[in-house]
N, C-alpha and C. Protein backbone atom coordinates (compact mmCIF):
# COMPACT_ATOMS: atom_id res chain seq x y z
N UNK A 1 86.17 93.83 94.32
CA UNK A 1 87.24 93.12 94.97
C UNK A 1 88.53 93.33 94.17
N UNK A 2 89.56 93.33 94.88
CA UNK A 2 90.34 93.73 93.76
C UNK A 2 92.10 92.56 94.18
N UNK A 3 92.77 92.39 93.35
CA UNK A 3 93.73 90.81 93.84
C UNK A 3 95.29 91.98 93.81
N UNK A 4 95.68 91.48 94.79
CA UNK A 4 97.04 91.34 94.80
C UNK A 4 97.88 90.38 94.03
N UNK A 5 98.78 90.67 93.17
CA UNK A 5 99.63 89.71 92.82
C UNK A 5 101.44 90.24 93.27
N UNK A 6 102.01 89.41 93.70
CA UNK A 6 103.30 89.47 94.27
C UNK A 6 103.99 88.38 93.76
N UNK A 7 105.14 88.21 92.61
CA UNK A 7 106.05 87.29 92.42
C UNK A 7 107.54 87.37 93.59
N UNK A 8 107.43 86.01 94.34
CA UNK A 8 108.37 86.19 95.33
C UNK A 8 109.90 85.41 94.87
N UNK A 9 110.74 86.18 94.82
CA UNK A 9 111.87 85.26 94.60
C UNK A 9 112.69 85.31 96.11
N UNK A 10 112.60 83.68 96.17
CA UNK A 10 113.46 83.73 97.96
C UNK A 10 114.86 83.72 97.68
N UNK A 11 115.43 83.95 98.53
CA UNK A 11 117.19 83.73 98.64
C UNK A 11 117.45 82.03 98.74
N UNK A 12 118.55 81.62 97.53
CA UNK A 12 119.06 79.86 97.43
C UNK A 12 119.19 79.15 98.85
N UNK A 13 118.38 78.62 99.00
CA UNK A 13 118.82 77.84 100.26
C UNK A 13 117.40 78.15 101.21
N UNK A 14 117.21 79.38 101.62
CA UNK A 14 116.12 79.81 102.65
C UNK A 14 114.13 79.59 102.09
N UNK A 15 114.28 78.47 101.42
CA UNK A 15 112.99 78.20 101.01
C UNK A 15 112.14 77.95 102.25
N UNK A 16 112.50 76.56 103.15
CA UNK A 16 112.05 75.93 104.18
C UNK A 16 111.82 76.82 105.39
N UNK A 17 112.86 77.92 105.08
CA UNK A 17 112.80 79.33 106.44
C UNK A 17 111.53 80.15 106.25
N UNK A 18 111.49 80.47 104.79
CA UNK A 18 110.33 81.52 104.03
C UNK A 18 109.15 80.54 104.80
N UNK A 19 109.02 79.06 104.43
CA UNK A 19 107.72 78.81 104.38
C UNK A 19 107.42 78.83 105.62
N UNK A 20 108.47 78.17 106.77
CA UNK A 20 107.78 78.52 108.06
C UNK A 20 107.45 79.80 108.58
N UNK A 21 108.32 80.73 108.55
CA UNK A 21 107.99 81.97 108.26
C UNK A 21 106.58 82.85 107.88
N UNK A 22 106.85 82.19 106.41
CA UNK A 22 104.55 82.79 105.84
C UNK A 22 104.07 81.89 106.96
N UNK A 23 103.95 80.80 107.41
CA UNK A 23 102.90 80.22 108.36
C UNK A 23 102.51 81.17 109.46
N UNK A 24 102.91 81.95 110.12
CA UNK A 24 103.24 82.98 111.09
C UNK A 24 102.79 84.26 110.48
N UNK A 25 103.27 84.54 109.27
CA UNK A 25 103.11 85.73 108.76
C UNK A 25 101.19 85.50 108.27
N UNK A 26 100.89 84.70 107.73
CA UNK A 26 99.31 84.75 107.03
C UNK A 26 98.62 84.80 108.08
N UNK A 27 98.77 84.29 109.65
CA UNK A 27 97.82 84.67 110.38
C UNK A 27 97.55 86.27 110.57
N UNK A 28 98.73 87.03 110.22
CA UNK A 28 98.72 88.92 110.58
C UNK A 28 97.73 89.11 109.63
N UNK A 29 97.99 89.00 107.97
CA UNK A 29 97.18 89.42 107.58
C UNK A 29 95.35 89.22 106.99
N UNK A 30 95.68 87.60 107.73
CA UNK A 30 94.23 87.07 107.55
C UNK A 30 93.27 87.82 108.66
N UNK A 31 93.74 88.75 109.50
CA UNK A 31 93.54 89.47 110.58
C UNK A 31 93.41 90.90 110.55
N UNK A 32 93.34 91.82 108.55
CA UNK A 32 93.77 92.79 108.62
C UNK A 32 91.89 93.00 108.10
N UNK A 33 91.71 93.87 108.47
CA UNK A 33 90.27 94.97 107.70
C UNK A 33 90.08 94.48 106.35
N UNK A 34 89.56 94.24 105.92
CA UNK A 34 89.22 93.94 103.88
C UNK A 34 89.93 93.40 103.69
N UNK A 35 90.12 92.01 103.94
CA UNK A 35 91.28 90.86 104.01
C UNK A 35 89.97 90.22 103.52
N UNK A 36 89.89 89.28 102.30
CA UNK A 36 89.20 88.08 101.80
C UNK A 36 89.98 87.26 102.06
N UNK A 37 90.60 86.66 101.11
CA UNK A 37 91.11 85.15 101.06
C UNK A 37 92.89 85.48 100.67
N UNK A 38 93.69 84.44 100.60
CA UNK A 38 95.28 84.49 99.77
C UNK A 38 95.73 82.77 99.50
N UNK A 39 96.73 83.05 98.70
CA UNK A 39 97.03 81.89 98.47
C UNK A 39 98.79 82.14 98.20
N UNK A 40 99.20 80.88 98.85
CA UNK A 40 100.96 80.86 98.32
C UNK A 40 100.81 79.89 97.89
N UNK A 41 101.69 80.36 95.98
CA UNK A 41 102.09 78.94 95.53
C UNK A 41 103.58 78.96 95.11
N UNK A 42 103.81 77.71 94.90
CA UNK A 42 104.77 77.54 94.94
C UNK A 42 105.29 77.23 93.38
N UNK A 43 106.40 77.63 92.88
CA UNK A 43 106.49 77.74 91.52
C UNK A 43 107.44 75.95 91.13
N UNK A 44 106.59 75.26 90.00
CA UNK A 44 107.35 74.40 89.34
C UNK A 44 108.67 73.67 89.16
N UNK A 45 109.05 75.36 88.04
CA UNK A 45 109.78 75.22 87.17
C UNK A 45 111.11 75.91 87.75
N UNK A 46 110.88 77.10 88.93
CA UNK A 46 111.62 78.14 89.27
C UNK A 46 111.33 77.41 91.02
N UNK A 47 112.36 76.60 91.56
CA UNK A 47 112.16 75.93 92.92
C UNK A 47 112.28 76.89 93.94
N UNK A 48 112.81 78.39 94.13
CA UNK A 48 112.82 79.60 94.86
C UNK A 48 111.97 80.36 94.37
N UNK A 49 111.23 80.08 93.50
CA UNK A 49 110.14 81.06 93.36
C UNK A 49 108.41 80.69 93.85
N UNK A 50 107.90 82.03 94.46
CA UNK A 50 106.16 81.92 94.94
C UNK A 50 106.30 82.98 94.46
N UNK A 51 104.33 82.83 94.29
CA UNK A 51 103.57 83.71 94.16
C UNK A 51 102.37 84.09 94.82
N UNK A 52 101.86 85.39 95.41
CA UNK A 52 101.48 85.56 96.36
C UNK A 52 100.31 86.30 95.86
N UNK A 53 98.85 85.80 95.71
CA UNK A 53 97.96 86.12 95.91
C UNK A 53 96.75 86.27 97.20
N UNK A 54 96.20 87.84 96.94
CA UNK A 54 95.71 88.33 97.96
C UNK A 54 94.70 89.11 97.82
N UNK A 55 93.01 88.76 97.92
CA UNK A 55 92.07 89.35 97.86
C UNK A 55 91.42 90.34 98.91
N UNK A 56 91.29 91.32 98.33
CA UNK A 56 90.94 92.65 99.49
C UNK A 56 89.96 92.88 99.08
N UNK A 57 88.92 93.55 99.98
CA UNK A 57 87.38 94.18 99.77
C UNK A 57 87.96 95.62 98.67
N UNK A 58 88.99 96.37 98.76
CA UNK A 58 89.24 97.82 98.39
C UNK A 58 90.68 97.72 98.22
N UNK A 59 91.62 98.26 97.67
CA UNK A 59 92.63 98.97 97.01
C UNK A 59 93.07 99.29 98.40
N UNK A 60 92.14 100.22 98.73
CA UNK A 60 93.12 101.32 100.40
C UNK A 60 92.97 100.01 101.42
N UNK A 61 92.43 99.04 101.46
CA UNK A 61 92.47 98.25 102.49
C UNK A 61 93.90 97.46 102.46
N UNK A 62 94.46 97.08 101.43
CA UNK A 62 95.91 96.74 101.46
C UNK A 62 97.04 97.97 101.64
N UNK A 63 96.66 99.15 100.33
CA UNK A 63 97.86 99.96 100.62
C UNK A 63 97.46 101.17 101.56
N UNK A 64 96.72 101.11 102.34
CA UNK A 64 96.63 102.00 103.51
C UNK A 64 96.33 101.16 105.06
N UNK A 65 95.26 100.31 104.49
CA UNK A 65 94.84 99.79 106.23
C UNK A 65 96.23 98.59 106.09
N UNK A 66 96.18 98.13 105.69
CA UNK A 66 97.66 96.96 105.52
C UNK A 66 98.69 97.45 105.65
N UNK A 67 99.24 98.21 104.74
CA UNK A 67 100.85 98.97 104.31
C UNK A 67 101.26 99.92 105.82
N UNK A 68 100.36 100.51 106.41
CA UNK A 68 100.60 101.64 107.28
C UNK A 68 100.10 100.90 108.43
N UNK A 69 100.44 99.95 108.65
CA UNK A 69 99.94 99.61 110.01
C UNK A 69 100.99 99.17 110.88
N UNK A 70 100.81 98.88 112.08
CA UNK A 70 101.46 98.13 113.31
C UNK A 70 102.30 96.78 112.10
N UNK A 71 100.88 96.24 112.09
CA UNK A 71 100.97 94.22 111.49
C UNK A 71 101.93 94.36 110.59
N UNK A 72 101.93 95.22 109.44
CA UNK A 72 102.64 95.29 108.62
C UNK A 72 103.80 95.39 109.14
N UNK A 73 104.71 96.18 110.23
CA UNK A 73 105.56 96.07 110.55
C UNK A 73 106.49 94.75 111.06
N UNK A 74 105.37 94.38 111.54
CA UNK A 74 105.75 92.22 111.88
C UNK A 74 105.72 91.89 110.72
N UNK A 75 104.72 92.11 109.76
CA UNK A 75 104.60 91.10 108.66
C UNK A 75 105.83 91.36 107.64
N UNK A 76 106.28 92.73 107.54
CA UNK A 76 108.00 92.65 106.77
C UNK A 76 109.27 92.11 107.76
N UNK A 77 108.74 92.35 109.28
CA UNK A 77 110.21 91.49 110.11
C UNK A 77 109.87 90.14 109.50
N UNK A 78 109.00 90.05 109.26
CA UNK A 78 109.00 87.91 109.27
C UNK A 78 109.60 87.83 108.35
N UNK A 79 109.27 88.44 106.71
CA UNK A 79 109.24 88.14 105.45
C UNK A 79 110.06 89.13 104.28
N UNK A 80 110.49 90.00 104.87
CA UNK A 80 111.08 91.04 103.65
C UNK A 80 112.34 90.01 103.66
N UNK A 81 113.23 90.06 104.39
CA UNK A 81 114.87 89.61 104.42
C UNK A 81 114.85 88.44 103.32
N UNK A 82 113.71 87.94 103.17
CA UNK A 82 113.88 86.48 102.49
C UNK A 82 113.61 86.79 100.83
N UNK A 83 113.38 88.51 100.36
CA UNK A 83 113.58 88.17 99.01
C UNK A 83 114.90 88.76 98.01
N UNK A 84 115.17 88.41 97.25
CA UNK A 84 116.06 88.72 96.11
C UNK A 84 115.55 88.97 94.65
N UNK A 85 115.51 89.47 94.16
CA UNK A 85 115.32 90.67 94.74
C UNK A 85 114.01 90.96 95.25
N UNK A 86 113.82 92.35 95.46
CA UNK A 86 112.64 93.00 96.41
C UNK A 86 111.34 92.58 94.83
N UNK A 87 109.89 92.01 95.78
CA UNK A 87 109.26 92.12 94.68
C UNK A 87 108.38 92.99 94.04
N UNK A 88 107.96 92.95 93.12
CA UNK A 88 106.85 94.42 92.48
C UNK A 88 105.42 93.40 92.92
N UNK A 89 104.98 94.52 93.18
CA UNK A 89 103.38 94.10 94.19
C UNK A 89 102.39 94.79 92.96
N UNK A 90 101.56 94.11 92.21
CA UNK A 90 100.04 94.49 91.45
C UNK A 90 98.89 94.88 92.03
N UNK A 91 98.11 95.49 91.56
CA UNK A 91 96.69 94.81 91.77
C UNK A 91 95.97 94.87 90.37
N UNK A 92 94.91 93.76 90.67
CA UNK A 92 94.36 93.72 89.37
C UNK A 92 92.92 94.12 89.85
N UNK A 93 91.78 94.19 88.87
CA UNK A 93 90.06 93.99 88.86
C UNK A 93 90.03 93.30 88.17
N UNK A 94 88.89 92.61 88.50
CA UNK A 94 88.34 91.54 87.70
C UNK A 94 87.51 92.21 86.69
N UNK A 95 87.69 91.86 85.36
CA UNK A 95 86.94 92.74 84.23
C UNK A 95 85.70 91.13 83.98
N UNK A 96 85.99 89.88 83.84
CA UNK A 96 84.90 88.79 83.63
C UNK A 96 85.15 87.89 84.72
């Protein structure tokens, strides 16, 4: 299994837009091929900042069946405009 990590920084003001927004957007990808589970949280300390975790069966199931698809194309109309900057996308393995 392997995790997505995404630090999201939204634009001042458009928090309440982002979140209705992901509500709309997590149904696309809870809907994609090797889609496990995700989680948005919401940061503390930094009130425009999430972080976006996202468990896939495989690597190519996000950056090929995800990245290159139709959904993906909805899923950046919903959600790209809302960051500042653009974010760097991970993946990790679980080593324990």
């Amino acid at each position: 299994m392997i995790l997505e990590v995404a630090i999201l920084n939204v634009k001042a003001g458009e928090t309440a837009a982002f979140e209705a927004a992901f509500a709309e957007a997590q149904k696309i990808i809870a809907g994609m091929a090797g889609y496990v589970n995700h989680e948005l949280q919401k940061c503390l300390e930094v009130p425009n900042q999430y972080i976006l975790l996202v468990h896939w069966q495989t690597l190519e199931d996000h950056t090929v069946g995800f990245r290159q698809s139709a959904e993906y194309q909805q899923w950046k109309a919903l959600l790209h405009h809302f960051y500042d900057p653009f974010p760097i996308v991970e993946h990790y393995e679980q080593i324990f």
